[in-house]
Protein backbone atom coordinates (compact mmCIF):
# COMPACT_ATOMS: atom_id res chain seq x y z
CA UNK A 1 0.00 0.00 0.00
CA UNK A 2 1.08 3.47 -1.10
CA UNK A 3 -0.75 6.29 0.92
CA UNK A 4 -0.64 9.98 -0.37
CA UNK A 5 2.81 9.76 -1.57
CA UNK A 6 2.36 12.89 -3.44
CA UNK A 7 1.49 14.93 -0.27
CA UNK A 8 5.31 14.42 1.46
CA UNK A 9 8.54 15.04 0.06
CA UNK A 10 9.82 16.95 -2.63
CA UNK A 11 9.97 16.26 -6.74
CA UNK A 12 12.68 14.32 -6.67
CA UNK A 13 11.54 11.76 -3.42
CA UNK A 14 8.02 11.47 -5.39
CA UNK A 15 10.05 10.25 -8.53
CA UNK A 16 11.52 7.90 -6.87
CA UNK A 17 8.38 6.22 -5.25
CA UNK A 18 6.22 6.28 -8.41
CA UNK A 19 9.11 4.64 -9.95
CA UNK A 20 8.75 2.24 -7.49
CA UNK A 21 5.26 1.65 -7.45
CA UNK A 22 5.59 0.85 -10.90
CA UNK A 23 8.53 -1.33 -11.28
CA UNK A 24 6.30 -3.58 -8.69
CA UNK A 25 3.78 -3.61 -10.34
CA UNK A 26 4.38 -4.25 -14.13
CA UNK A 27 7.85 -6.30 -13.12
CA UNK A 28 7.08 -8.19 -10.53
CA UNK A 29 3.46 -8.67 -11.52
CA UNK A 30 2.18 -7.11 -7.95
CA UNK A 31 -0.78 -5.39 -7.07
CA UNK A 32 -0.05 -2.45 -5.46
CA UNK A 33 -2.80 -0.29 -3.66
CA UNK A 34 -2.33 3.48 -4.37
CA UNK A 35 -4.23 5.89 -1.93
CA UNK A 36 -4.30 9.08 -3.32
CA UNK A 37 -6.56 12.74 -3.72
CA UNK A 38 -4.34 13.55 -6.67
CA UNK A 39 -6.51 12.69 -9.33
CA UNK A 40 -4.17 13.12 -12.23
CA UNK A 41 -1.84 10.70 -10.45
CA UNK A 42 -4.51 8.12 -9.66
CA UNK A 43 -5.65 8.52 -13.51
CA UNK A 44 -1.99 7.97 -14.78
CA UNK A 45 -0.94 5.18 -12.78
CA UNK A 46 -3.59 3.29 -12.15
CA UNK A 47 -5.87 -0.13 -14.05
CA UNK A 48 -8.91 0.24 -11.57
CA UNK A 49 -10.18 2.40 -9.08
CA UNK A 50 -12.26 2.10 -5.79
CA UNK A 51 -13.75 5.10 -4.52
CA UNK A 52 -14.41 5.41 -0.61
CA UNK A 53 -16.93 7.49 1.22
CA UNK A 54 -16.81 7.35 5.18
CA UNK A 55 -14.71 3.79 4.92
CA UNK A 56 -17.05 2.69 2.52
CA UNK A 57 -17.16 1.51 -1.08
CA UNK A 58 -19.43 3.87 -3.55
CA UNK A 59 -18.06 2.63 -6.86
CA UNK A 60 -15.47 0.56 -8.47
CA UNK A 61 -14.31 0.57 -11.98
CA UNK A 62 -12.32 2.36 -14.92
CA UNK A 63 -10.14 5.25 -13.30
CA UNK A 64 -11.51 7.72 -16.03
CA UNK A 65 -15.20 6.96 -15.09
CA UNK A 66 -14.66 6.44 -11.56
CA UNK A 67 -12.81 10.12 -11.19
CA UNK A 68 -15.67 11.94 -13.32
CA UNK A 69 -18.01 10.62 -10.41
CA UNK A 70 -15.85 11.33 -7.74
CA UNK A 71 -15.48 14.85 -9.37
CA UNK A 72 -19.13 15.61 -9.20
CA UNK A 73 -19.98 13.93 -5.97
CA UNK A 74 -16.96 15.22 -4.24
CA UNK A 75 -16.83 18.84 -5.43
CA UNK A 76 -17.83 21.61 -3.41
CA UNK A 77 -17.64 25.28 -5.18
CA UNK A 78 -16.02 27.71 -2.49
CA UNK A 79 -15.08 30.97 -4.03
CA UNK A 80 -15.25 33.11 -0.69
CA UNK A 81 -13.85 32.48 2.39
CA UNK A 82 -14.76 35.46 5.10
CA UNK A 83 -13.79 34.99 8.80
CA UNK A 84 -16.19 37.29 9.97
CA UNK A 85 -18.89 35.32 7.92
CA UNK A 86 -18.15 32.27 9.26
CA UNK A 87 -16.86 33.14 12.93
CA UNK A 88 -13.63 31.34 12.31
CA UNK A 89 -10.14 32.34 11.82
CA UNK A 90 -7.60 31.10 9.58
CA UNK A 91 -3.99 31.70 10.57
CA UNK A 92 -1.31 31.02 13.42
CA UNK A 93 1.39 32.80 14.87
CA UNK A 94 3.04 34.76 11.90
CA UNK A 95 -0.43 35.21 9.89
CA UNK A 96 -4.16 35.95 10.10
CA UNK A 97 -6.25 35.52 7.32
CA UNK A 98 -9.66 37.70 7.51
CA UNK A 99 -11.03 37.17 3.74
CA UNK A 100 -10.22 35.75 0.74
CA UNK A 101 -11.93 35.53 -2.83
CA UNK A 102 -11.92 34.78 -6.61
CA UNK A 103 -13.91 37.74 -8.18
CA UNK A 104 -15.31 38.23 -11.90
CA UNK A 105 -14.24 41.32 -12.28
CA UNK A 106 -15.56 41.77 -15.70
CA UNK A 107 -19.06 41.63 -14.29
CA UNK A 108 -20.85 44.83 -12.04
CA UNK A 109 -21.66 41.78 -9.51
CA UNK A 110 -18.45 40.24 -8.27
CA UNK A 111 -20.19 36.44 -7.23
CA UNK A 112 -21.19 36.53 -10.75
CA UNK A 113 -20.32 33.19 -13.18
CA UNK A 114 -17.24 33.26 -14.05
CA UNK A 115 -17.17 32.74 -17.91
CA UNK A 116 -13.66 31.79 -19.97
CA UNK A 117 -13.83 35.69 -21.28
CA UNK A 118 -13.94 37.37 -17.85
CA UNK A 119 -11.29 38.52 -16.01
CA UNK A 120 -10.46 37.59 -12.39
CA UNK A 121 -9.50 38.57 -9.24
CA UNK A 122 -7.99 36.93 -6.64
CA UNK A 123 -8.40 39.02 -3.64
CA UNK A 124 -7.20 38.30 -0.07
CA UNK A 125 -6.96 40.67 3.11
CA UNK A 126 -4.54 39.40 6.16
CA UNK A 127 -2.92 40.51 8.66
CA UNK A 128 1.23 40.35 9.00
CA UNK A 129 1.86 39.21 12.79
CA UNK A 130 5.69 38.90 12.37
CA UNK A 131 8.37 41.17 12.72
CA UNK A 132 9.68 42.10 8.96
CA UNK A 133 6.94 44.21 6.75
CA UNK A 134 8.16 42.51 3.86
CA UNK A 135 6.99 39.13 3.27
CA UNK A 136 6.32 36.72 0.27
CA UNK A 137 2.65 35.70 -0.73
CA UNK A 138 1.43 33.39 -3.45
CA UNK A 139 -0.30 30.86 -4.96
CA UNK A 140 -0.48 28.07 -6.88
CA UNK A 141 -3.60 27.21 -9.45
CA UNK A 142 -4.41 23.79 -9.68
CA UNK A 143 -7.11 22.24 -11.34
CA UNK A 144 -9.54 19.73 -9.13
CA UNK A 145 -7.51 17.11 -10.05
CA UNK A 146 -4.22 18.25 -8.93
CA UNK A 147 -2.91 19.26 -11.39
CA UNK A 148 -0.49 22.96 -11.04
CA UNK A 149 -1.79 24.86 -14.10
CA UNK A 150 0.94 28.32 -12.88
CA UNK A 151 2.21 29.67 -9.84
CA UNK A 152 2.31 32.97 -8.98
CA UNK A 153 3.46 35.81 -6.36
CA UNK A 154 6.11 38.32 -5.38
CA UNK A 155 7.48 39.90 -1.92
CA UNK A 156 5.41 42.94 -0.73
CA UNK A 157 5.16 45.19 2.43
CA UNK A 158 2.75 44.50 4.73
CA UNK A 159 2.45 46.63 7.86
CA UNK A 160 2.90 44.77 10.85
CA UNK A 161 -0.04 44.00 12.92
CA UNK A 162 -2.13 45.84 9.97
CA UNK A 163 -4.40 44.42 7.73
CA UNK A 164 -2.95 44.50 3.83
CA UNK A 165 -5.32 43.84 0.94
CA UNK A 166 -3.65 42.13 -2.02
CA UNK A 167 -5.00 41.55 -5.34
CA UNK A 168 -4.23 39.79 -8.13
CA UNK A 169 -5.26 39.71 -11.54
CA UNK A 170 -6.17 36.45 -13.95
CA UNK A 171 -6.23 38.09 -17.79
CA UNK A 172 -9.54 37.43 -19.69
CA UNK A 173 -9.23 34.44 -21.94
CA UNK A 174 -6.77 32.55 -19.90
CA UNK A 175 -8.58 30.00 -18.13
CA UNK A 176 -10.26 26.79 -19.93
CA UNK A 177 -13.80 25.86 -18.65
CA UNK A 178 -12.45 23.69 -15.42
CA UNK A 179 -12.84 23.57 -11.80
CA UNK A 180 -9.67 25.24 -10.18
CA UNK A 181 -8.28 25.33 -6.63
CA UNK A 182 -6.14 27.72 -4.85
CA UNK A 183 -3.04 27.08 -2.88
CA UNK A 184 -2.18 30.04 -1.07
CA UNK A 185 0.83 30.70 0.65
CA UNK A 186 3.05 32.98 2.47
CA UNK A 187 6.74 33.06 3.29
CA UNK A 188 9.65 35.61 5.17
CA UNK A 189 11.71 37.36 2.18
CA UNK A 190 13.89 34.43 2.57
CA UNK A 191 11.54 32.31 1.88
CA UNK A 192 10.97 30.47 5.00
CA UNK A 193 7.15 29.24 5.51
CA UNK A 194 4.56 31.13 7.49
CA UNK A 195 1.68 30.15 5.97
CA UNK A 196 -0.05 27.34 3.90
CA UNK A 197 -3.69 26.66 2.60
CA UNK A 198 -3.50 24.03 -0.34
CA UNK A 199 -7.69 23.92 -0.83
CA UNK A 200 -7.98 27.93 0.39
CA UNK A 201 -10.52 28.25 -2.70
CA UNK A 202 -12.50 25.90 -5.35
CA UNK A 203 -14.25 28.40 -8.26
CA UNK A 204 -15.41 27.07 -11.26
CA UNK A 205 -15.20 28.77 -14.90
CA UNK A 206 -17.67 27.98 -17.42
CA UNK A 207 -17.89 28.64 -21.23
CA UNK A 208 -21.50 30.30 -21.23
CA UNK A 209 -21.18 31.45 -24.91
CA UNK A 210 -20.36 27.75 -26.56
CA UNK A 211 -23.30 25.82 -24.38
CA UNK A 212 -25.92 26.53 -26.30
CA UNK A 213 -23.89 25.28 -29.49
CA UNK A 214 -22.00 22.70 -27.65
CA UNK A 215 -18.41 21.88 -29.79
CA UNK A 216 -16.89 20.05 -26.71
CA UNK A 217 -13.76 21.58 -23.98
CA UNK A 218 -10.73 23.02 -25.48
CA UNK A 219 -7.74 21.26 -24.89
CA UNK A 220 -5.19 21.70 -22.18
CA UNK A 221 -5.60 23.73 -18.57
CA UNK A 222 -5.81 27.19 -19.88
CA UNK A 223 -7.10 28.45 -23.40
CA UNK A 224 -5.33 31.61 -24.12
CA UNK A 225 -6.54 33.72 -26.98
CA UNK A 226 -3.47 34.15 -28.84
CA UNK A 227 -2.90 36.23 -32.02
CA UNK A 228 -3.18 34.87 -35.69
CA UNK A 229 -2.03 36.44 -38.57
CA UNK A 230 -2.16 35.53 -42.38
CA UNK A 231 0.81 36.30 -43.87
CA UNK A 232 0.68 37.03 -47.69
C-alpha cells in the first residue's frame, strides 16, 4: 500500500516512489494499492479504481469513469472564504487571514459566473503578525484534479499588525472551462514558511457562450486567446 505519496517530500523523493510503485507492479506482476486525492496521479498510474466514502465503497471501476463521479460527488464550489462570515479564523502565529476571494471582475456583480472571457480577481486581506513588513505571498492554481496549471506571487510590504489587501489579476481568456483550486501561501523574504492553505478556494469557470452550441472543452488547462495572422 502506497498512501498519499504525493502529499510528502519533494519532486525528486516522489520520482523515486512512483518509480517504485511501478517497477512492482508491471515487473514483478504485484498489485499495489495506491491511496491518493491527486486525481491526475490516480488517472496515470492506475488499471482500476475504488472510490471510498466514510470507509465505505461507492463505486469501483475504470479510473476515467470512476474520477468523473468522484469529481461531481466530491466537489464543493467555495469561491469566498470570510472569517467574519463564518466566525472562524484562519492563521497562526506569523499570519491571520480575515477574507479571501476569486472575483469576476468583468461583471458589475463580483459572485457573478465566471465565464472563460472574464477577467479575475484573486483578492485576499490578512494581517502580518511577524516582525519584517516585507513578506512573500502566493499561490499556486491547480485544477480539481491536482494538477499545477501556474504559480504565482512576489514579496510585498505588509504593515505589521495591519491588515494588507492584495489583489491579483487572472487576464480574460486565460482560463479553460475547469474547476480550479487555490493554494495560497506565504513566506519571510527568505523564503521560510509562514503560511499554507493548499484547498484555500474551489471556483469554477464555465464557457456560457459555446453551451448553447456545444463543440466540446478546449484542450489543455488554460485556453489563451493568442494572435493569428495571415501572412501574404
Amino acid at each position: 500500500m502506497i498512501d498519499e505519496v504525493l502529499a510528502v517530500g519533494d519532486a525528486e523523493f516522489q520520482k523515486k516512489a512512483i518509480g517504485k510503485m511501478q517497477d512492482i507492479s508491471k515487473g514483478e506482476g504485484r498489485t499495489v494499492l495506491f491511496v491518493s486525492h491527486n486525481m491526475a496521479a490516480v488517472e496515470t498510474l492506475c488499471t482500476r479504481v475504488i472510490s471510498l466514502k466514510n470507509g465505505k465503497i461507492i463505486g469501483s471501476g475504470h479510473p476515467k469513469e470512476m474520477i468523473e463521479q468522484y469529481l461531481q460527488h466530491e466537489t464543493h464550489i467555495n469561491q469566498v472564504y470570510s472569517a467574519e462570515a463564518l466566525n472562524l479564523r484562519k492563521g497562526n502565529e506569523y499570519i491571520t487571514l480575515n477574507y479571501a476571494a476569486i472575483e469576476n471582475a468583468t461583471s458589475s456583480d463580483k459572485r457573478d459566473v465566471i465565464d472563460v472571457t472574464s477577467t479575475v480577481h484573486f483578492k485576499v486581506k490578512m494581517i502580518n503578525l511577524t516582525q519584517e513588513a516585507l513578506i512573500s505571498v502566493g499561490f499556486d492554481l491547480r485544477t480539481f484534479k491536482g494538477d499545477v496549471v501556474f504559480g504565482t506571487g512576489g514579496k510585498f510590504e505588509c504593515g505589521i499588525n495591519k491588515e494588507t489587501e492584495l489583489v491579483c489579476e487572472i487576464p480574460a481568456n486565460l482560463l479553460n472551462t475547469e474547476i480550479y483550486q487555490i493554494h495560497f501561501y506565504v513566506h519571510t523574504n527568505s523564503m521560510s514558511g509562514l503560511f499554507d492553505d493548499k484547498e484555500l478556494l474551489t471556483f469554477e469557470v464555465k464557457d456560457v457562450k459555446r453551451d448553447c452550441g456545444y463543440l466540446g472543452k478546449v484542450n489543455g488547462f488554460i485556453r489563451p486567446q493568442l494572435k493569428w495572422t495571415v501572412q501574404k
